[in-house]
Protein backbone atom coordinates (compact mmCIF):
# COMPACT_ATOMS: atom_id res chain seq x y z
CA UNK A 1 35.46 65.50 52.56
CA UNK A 2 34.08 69.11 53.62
CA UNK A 3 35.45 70.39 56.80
CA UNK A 4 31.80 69.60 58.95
CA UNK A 5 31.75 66.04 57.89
CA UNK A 6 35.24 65.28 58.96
CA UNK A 7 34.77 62.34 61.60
CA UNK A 8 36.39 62.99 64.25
CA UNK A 9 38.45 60.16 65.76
CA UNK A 10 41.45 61.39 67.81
CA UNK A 11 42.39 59.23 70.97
CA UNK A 12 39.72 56.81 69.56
CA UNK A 13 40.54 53.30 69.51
CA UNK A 14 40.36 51.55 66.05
CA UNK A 15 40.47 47.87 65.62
CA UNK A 16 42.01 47.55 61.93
CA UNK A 17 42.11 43.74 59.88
CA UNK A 18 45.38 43.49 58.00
CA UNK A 19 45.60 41.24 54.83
CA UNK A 20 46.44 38.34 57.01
CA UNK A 21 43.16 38.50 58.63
CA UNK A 22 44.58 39.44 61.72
CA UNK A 23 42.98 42.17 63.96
CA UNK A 24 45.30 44.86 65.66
CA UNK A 25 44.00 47.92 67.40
CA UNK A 26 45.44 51.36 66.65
CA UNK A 27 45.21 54.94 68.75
CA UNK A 28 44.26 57.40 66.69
CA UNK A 29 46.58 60.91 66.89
CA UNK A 30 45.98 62.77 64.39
CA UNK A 31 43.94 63.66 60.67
CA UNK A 32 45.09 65.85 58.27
CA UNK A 33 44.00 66.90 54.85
CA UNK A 34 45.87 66.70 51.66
CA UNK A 35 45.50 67.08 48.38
CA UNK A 36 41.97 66.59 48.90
CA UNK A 37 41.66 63.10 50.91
CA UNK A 38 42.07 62.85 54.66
CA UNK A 39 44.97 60.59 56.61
CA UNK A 40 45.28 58.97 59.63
CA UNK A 41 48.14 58.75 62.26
CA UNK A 42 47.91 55.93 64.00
CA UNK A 43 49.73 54.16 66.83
CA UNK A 44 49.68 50.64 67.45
CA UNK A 45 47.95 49.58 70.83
CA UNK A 46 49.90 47.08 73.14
CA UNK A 47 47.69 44.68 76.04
CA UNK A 48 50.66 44.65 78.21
CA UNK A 49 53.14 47.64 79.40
CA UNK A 50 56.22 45.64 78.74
CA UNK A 51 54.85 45.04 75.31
CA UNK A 52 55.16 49.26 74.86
CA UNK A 53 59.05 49.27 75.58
CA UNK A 54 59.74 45.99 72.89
CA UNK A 55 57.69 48.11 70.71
CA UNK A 56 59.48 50.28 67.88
CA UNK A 57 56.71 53.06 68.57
CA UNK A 58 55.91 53.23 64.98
CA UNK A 59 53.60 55.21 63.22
CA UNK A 60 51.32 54.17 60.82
CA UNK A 61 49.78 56.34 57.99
CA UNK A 62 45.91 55.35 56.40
CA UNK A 63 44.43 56.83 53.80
CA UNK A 64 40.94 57.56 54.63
CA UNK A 65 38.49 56.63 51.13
CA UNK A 66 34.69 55.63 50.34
CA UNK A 67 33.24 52.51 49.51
CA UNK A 68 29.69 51.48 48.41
CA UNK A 69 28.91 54.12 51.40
CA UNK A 70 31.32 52.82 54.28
CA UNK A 71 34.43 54.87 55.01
CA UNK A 72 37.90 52.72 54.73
CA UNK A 73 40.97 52.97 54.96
CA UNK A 74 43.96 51.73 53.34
CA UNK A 75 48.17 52.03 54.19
CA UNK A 76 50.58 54.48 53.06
CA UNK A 77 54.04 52.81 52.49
CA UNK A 78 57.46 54.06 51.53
CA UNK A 79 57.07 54.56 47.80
CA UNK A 80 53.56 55.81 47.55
CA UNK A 81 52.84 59.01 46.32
CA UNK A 82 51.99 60.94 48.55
CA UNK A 83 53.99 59.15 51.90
CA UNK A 84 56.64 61.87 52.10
CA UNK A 85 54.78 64.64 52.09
CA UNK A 86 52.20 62.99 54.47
CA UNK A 87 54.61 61.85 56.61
CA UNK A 88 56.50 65.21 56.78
CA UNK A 89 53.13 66.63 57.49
CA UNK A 90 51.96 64.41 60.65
CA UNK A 91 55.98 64.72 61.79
CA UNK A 92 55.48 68.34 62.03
CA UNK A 93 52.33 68.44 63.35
CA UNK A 94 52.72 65.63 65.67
CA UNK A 95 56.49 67.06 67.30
CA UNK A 96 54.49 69.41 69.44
CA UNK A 97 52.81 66.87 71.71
CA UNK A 98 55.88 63.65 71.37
CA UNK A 99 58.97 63.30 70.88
CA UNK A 100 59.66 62.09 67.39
CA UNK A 101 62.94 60.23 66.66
CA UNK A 102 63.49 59.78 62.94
CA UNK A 103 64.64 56.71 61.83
CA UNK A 104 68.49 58.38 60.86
CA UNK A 105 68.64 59.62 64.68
CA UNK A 106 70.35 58.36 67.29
CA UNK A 107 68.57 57.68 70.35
């Protein structure tokens, strides 16, 4: 997507449908480009405060593509191709505004 026709979406609230039909609403931190296609970080949005400290603070990585016009977006897991290198990316990016625990560190 060329650089003026990036959307731009960060601290916007997204309301996302998983597979199970169920809706969940997401923060949205940060976009990057890679290897040609953009990708969200996302944070999951809690209704309750106490909710936020059962929470594993998790980030979630979408894949930003077209269809039939409409702009979707579709989950990067462990495995995919380009997960890593995405998630190295938003890590980096992200570690100057939070505090980023990986999932080998100790708390």
């Amino acid at each position: 997507m060329p650089e003026e026709k990036k959307p731009e979406y960060e601290g916007a609230l997204l309301t996302l449908e998983g597979e199970d039909g169920q809706e969940e609403i997401f923060e949205h931190l940060d976009t990057l480009e890679y290897e040609g296609a953009l990708y969200f970080a996302l944070m999951p949005v809690h209704d309750a405060a106490e909710d936020y400290l059962d929470a594993d603070g998790e980030l979630v990585f979408m894949k930003v593509y077209e269809e039939d016009g409409e702009e979707m977006l579709c989950g990067l897991e462990p495995g995919d191709e380009a997960f890593e290198e995405v998630r190295a990316r938003f890590v980096e990016r992200l570690s100057e505004e939070f505090e980023i625990i990986e999932d080998d560190e100790e708390l």
